[in-house]
Protein backbone atom coordinates (compact mmCIF):
# COMPACT_ATOMS: atom_id res chain seq x y z
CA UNK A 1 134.43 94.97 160.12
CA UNK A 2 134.74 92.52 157.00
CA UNK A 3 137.09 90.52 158.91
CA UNK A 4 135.11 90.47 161.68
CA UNK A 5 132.45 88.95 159.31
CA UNK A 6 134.47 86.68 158.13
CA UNK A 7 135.46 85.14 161.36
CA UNK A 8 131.71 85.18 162.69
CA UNK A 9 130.33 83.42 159.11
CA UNK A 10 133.32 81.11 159.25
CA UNK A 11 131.22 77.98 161.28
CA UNK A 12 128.42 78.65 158.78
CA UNK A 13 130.45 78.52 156.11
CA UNK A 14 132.20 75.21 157.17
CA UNK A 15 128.73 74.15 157.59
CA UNK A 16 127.83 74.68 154.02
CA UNK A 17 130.80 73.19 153.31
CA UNK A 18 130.20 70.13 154.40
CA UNK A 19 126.76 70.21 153.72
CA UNK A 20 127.67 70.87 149.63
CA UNK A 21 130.11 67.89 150.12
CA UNK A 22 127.11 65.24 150.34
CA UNK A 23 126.52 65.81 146.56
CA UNK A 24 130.14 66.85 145.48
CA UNK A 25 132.38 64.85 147.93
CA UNK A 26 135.54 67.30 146.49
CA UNK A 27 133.72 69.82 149.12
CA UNK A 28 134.87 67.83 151.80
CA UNK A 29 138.49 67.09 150.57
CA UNK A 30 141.30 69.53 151.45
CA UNK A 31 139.42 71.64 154.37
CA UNK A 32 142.67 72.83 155.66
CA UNK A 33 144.24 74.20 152.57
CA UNK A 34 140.71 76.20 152.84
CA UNK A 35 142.12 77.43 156.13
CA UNK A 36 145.76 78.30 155.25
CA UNK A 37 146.80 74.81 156.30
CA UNK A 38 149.29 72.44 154.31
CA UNK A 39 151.04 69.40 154.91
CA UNK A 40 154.82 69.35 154.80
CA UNK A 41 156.78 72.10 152.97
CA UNK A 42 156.33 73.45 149.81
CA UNK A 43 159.88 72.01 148.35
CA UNK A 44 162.10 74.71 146.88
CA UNK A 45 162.46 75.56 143.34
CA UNK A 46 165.31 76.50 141.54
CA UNK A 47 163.58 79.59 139.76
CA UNK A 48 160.36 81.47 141.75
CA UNK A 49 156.79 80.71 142.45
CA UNK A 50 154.06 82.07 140.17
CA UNK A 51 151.06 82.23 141.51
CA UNK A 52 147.44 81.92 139.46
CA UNK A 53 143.92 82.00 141.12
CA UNK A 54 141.19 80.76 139.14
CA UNK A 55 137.87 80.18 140.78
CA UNK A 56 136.00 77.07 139.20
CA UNK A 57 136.02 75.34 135.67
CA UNK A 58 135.41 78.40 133.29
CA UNK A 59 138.06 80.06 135.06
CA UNK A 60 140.58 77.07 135.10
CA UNK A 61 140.00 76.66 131.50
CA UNK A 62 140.62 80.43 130.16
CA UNK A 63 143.66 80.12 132.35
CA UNK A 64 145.57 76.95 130.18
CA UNK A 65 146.87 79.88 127.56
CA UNK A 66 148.40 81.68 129.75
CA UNK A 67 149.82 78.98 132.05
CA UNK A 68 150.89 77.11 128.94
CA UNK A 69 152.85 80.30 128.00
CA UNK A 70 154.32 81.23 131.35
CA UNK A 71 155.83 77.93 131.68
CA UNK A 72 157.58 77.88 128.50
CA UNK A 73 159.07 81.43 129.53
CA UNK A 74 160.16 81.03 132.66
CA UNK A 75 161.29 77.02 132.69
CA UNK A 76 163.10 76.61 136.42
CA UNK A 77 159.91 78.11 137.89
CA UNK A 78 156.57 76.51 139.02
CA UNK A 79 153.16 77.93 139.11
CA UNK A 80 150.92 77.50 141.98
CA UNK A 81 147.11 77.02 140.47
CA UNK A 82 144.01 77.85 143.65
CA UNK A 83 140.78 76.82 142.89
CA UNK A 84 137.46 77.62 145.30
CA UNK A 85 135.36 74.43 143.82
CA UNK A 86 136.38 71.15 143.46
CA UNK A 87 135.12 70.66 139.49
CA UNK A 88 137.55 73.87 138.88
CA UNK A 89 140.12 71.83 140.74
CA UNK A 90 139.14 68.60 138.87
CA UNK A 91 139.90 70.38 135.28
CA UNK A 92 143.34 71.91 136.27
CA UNK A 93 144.04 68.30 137.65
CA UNK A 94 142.88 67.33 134.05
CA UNK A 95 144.60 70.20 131.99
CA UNK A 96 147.64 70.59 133.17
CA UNK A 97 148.91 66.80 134.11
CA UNK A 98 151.17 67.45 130.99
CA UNK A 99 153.10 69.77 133.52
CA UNK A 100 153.85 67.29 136.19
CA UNK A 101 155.45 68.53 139.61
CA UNK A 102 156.17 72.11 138.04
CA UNK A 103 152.23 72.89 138.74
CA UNK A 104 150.72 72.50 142.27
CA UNK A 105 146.89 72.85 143.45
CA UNK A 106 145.66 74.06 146.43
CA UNK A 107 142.37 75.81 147.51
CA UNK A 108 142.58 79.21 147.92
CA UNK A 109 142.29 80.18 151.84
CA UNK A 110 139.47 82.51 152.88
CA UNK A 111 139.59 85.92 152.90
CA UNK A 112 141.37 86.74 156.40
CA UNK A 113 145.00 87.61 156.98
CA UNK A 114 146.08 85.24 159.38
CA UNK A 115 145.26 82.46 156.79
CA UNK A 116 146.04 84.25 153.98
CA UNK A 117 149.74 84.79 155.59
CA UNK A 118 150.54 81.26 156.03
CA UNK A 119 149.61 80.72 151.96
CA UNK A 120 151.97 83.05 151.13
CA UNK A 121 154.55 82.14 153.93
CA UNK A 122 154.38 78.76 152.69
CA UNK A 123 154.52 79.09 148.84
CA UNK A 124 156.35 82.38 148.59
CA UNK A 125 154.92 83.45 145.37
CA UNK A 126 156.50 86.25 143.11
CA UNK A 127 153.16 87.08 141.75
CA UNK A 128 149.43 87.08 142.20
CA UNK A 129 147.73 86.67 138.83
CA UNK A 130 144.08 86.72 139.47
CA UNK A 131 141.83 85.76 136.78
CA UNK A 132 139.03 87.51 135.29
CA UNK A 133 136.79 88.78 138.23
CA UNK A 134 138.22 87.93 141.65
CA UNK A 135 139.43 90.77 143.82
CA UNK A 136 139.32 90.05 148.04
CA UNK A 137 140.47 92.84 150.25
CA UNK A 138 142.49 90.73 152.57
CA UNK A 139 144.23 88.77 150.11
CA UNK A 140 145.34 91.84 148.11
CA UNK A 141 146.15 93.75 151.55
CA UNK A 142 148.93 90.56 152.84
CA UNK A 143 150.39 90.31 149.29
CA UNK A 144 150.54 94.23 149.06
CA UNK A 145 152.29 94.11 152.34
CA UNK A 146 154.96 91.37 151.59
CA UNK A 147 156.04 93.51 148.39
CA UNK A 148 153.83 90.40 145.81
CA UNK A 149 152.61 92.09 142.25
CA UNK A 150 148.95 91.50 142.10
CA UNK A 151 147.81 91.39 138.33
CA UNK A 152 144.18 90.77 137.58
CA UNK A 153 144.16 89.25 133.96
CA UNK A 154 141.47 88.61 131.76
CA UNK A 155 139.53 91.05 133.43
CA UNK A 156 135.84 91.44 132.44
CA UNK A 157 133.37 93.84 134.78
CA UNK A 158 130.18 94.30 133.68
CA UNK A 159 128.34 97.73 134.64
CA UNK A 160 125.81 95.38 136.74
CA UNK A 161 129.17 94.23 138.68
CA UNK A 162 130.32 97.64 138.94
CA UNK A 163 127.14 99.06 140.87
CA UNK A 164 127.38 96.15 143.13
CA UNK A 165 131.00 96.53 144.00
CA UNK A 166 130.00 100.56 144.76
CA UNK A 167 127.54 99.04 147.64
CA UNK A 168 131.14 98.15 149.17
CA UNK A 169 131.98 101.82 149.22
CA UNK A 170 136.16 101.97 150.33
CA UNK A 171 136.42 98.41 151.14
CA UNK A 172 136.73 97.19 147.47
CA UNK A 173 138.44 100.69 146.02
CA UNK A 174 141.31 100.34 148.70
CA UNK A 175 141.80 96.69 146.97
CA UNK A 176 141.50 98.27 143.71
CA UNK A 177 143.87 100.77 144.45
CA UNK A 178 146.47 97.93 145.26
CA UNK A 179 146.12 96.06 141.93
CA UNK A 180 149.35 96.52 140.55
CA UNK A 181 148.45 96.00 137.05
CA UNK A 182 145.00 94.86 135.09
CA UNK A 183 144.87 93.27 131.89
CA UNK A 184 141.24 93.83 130.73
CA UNK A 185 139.20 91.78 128.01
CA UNK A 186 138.22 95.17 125.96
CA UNK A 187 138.02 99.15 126.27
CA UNK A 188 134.84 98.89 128.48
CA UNK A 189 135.64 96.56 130.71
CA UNK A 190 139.05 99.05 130.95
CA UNK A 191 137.07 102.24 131.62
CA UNK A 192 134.64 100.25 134.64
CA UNK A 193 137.77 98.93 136.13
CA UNK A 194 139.79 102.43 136.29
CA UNK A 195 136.60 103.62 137.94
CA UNK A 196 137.07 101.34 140.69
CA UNK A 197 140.24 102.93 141.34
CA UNK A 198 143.03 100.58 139.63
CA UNK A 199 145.56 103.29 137.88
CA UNK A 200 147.51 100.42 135.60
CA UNK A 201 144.57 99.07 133.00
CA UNK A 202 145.69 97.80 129.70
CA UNK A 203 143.51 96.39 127.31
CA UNK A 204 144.26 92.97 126.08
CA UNK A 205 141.53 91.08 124.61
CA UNK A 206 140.12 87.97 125.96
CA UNK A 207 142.60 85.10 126.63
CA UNK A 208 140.06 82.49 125.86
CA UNK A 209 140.50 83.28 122.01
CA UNK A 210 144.16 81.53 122.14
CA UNK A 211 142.95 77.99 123.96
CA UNK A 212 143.96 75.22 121.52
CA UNK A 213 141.09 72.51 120.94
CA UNK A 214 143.11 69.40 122.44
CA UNK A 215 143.32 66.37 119.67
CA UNK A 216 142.42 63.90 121.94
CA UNK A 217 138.58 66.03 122.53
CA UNK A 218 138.22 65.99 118.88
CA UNK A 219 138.71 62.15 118.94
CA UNK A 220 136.18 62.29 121.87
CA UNK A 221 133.80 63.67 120.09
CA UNK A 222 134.05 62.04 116.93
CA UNK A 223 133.66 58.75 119.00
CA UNK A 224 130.09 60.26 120.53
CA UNK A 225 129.51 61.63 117.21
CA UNK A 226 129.60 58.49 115.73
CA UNK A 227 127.59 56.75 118.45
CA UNK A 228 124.54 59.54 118.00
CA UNK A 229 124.85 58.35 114.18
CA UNK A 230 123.75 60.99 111.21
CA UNK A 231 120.58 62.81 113.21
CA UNK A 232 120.72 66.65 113.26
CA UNK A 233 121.88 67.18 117.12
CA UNK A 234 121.10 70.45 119.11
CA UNK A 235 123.89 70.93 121.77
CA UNK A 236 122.88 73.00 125.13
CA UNK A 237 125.71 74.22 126.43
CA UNK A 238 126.44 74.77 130.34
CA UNK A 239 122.91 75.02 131.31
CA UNK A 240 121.63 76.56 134.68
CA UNK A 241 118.98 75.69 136.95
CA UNK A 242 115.57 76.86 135.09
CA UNK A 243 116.89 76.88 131.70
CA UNK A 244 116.44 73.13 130.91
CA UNK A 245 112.60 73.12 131.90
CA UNK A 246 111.90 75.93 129.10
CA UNK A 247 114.17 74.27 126.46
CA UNK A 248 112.72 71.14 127.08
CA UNK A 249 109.33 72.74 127.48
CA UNK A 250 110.29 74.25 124.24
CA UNK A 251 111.07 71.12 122.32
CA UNK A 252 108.24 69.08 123.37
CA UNK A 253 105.95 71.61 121.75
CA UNK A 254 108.11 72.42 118.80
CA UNK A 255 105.60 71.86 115.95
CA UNK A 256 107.83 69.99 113.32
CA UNK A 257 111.36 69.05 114.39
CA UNK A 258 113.65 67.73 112.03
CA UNK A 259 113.68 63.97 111.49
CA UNK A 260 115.38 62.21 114.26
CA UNK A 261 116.91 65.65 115.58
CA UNK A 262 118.13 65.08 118.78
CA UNK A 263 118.98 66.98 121.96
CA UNK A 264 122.07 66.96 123.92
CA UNK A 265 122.30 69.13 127.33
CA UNK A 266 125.11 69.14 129.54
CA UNK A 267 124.31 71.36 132.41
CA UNK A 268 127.15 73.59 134.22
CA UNK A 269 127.02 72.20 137.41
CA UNK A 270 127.51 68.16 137.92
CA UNK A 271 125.77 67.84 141.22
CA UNK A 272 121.95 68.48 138.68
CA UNK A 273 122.73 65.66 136.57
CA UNK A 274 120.36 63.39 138.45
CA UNK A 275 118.07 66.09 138.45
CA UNK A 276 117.89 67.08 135.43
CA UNK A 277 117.63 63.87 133.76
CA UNK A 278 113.95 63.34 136.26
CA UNK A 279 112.92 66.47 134.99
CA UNK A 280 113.30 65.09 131.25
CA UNK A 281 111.58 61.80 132.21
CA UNK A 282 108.81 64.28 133.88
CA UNK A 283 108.56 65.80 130.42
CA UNK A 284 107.93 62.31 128.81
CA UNK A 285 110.66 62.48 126.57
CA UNK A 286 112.80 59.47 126.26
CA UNK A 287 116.76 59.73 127.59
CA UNK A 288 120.04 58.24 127.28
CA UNK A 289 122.81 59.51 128.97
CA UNK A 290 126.27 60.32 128.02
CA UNK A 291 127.93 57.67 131.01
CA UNK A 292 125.59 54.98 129.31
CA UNK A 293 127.43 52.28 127.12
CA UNK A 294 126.72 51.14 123.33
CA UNK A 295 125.09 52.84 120.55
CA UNK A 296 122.24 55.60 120.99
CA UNK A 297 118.82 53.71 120.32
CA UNK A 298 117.24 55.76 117.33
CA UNK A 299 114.05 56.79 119.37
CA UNK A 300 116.24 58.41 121.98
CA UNK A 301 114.80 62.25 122.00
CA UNK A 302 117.04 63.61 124.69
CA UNK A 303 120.96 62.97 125.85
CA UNK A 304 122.41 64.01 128.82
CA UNK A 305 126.28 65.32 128.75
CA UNK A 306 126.95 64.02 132.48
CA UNK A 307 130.63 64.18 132.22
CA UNK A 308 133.01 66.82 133.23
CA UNK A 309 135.99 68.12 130.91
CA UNK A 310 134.28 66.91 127.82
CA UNK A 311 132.90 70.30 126.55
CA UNK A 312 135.19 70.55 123.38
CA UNK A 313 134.19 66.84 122.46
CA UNK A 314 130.53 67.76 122.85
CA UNK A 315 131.17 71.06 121.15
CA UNK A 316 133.28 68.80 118.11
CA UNK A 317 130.07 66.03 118.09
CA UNK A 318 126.89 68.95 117.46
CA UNK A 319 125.59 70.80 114.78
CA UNK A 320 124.63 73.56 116.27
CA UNK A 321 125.04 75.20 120.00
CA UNK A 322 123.10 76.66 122.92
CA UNK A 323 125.39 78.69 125.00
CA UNK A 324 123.48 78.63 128.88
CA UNK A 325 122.88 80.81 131.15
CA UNK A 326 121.18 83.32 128.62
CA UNK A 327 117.87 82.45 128.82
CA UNK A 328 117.38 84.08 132.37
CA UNK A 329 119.15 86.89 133.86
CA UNK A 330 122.13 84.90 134.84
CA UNK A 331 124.41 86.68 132.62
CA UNK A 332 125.34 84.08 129.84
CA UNK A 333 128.33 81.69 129.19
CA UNK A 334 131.66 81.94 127.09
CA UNK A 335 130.72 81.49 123.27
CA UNK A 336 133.96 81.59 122.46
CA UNK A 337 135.25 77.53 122.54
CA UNK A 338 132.29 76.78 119.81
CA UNK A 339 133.17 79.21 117.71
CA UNK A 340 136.45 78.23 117.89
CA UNK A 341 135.14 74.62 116.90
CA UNK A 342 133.43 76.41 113.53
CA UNK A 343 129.61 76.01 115.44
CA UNK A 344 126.68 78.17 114.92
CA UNK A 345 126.16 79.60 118.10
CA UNK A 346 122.42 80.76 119.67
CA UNK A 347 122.61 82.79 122.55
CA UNK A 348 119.33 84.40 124.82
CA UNK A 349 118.75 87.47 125.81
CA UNK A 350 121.03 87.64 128.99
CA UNK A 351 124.70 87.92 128.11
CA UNK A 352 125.80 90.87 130.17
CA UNK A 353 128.67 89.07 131.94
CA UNK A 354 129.92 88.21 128.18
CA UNK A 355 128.43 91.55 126.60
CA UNK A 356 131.24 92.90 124.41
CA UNK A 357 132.27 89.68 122.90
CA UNK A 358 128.27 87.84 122.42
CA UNK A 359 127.46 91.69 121.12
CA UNK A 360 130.43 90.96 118.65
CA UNK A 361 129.71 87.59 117.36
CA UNK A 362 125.98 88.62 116.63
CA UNK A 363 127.72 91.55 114.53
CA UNK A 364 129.94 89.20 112.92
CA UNK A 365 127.22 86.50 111.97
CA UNK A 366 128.87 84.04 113.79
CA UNK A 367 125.66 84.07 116.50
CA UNK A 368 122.23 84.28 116.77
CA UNK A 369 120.14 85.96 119.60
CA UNK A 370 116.89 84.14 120.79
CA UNK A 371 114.44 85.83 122.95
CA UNK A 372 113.42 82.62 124.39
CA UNK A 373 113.23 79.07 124.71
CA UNK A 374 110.47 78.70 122.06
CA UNK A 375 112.52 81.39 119.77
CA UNK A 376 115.46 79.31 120.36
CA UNK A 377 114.06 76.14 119.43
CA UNK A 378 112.86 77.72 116.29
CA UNK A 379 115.98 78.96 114.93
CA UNK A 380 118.20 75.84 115.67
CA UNK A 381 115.32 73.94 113.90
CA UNK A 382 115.78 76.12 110.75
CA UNK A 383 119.89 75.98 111.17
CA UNK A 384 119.41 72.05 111.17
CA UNK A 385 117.21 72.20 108.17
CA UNK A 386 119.14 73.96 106.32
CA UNK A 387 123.09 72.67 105.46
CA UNK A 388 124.63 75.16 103.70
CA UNK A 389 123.49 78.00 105.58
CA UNK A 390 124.62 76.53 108.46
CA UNK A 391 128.42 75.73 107.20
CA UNK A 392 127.97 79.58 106.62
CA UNK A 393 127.25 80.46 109.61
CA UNK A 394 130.28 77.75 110.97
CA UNK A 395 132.89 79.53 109.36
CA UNK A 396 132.08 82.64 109.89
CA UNK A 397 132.28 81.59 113.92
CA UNK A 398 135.61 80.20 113.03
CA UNK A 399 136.97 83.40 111.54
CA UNK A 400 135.47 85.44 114.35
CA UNK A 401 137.42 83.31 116.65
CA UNK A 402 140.66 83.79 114.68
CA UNK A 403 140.65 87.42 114.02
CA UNK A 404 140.74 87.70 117.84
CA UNK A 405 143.62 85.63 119.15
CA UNK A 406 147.24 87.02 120.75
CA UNK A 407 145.98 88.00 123.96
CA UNK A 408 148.15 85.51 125.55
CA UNK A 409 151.34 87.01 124.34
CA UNK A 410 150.01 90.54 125.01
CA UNK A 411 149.23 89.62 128.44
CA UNK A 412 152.39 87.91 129.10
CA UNK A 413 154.19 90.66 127.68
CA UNK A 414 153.03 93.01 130.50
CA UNK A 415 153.18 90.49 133.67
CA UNK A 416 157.45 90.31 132.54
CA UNK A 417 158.50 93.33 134.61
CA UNK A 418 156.36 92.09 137.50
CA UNK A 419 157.76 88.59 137.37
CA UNK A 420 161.28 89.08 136.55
């Protein structure tokens, strides 16, 4: 019956497709590999195929660690990177150039066997490493069947996730079942996942902890930095759709900002850029964006982070940050990169896709929770104010960040035996 669905939905879904791809052209770029086409052959390798899914940009990015570290241990093999967006696809294209013709990108196929057989017909892959949340019945099924490890790594399920993946009764606990191994972010995430069926679940820690801050975002930012000049800056990280009218909502009524303070939003999806830089100009606040040239005129109240890959420089140019997706029930963002950066970190109410580790950071003083826009506003207003409580707060995100690396070498540790 799923695949039945899948083959009736599959015109609609071509249809949104294409219809996505009038904002985000990428949509409309490599159909077939969607299909479990490819052009030519894959090439042979001296060593084996590893195979990593990560959906979209957060994804792509926790992955560098670990495909950083599985190419330095195993260096006559290749890894295979799928993607389901094209801005996930865009930052593996941007991460791992360094890697050259030992890392290939495709689009993973959808979920039915006949295309999910000619993927793994055509890149023979030793291993399925899945990353974070992504388990589909059909994939798991054809790899299960051609004798390919499936490992989901980095593997976070909330209890909200867990009810819905019970609506799916055997469907999902057969693909559990079939998971050879799971490498979960902490001892909760380990208990909901064992629930689901999976019998291998070791508990790793989260293998965003280990990403290295790249020089050349540091010199990013310090260039942006120094075009926003000395004003206290606000950073809003990865905002959603219906977050940026509260904030800004928020600021306009804020009753005494800091002198010149300044707010910079870069909202998680490209395609709103345009949109959310009318809705600031419906707010009457005056914008610059982050694509404009020269220096950042002084009565500039709000700037817009329309770039992609740039989150560590905007992270390295702010004084404080505004993790998204928090201030509705969206489930939150990864805090992780600006603490890693030394940033004081505000997070909503809403974090239950990052519960463990947002839960943690509060605990460790290296966050603060806001219960909304106007709350939020406040307390980055009284972190800007106030320097030295602020560099506090800083390191005490850095050392949080610290204390929790090795997860990399933990999880690479366990994927050896299915690999070699």
């Amino acid at each position: 019956m799923y695949s039945a669905l899948w083959w009736l939905a599959l015109p609609l879904v071509l249809a949104r497709l294409w219809w996505r791809g009038r904002r985000e052209p990428g949509y409309r770029a490599h159909v077939g590999e969607r299909l479990g086409f490819y052009r030519g052959r894959a090439g042979a390798t001296p060593g084996h195929t590893i195979w990593i899914h990560a959906v979209s940009v957060g994804e792509t990015r926790a992955a560098e660690p670990l495909v950083d570290a599985l190419m330095t241990a195993y260096p006559n093999s290749r890894i295979v990177l799928t993607h389901m967006t094209p801005t996930g696809r865009a930052a593996g294209a941007a991460l791992f150039s360094k890697h050259a013709e030992r890392l290939v990108q495709s689009y993973l196929p959808y979920d039915t066997a006949p295309m999910v057989r000619r993927f793994l017909r055509h890149f023979s892959p030793r291993i399925c490493i899945l990353m974070e949340t992504e388990v589909w019945p059909n994939l798991i099924a054809q790899c299960a069947g051609r004798g390919v490890a499936i490992a989901l790594v980095n593997a976070r399920l909330s209890e909200r996730s867990l009810r819905r993946a019970g609506r799916f009764g055997v469907l999902l606990s057969d693909a559990a079942r079939r998971i050879t191994l799971v490498a979960a972010q902490s001892e909760p995430d380990a208990e909901r996942v064992r629930a689901l069926g999976v019998t291998r679940v070791a508990v790793t820690g989260s293998i965003k902890f280990d990403v290295v801050v790249p020089e050349a975002a540091l010199a990013t930012g310090a260039a942006l930095r120094e075009r926003i000049g000395a004003r206290p800056v606000l950073l809003c990280a990865s905002t959603r759709d219906g977050e940026e009218a509260l904030i800004l909502d928020a600021f306009r009524r804020l009753p005494s900002r800091p002198v010149g303070m300044l707010l910079l939003i870069v909202p998680r999806h490209p395609q709103r850029f345009d949109d959310v830089a009318a809705l600031v100009r419906a707010h009457g606040l005056s914008l610059a964006r982050r694509s404009d040239a020269g220096a950042l005129a002084p009565d500039v109240e709000v700037l817009l982070g329309d770039s992609m890959g740039e989150m560590f420089a905007y992270y390295a140019a702010c004084d404080c940050a505004f993790i998204g997706g928090s201030l509705l029930p969206l489930g939150g963002q990864n805090l992780i990169e600006a603490c890693a950066l030394g940033k004081p970190v505000l997070i909503g109410e809403h974090t239950f896709n990052f519960a463990l580790v947002t839960d943690e950071a509060v605990a460790a003083g290296a966050a603060q929770r806001a219960q909304d826009a106007g709350h939020m506003l406040h307390l980055a207003s009284a972190l800007l104010r106030d320097g030295a409580g602020r560099a506090a707060m800083g390191a005490r995100a850095a050392a949080f960040a610290n204390r929790h690396r090795g997860a990399t070498a933990r999880t690479v540790e366990l994927l050896r035996p299915l690999i070699d």
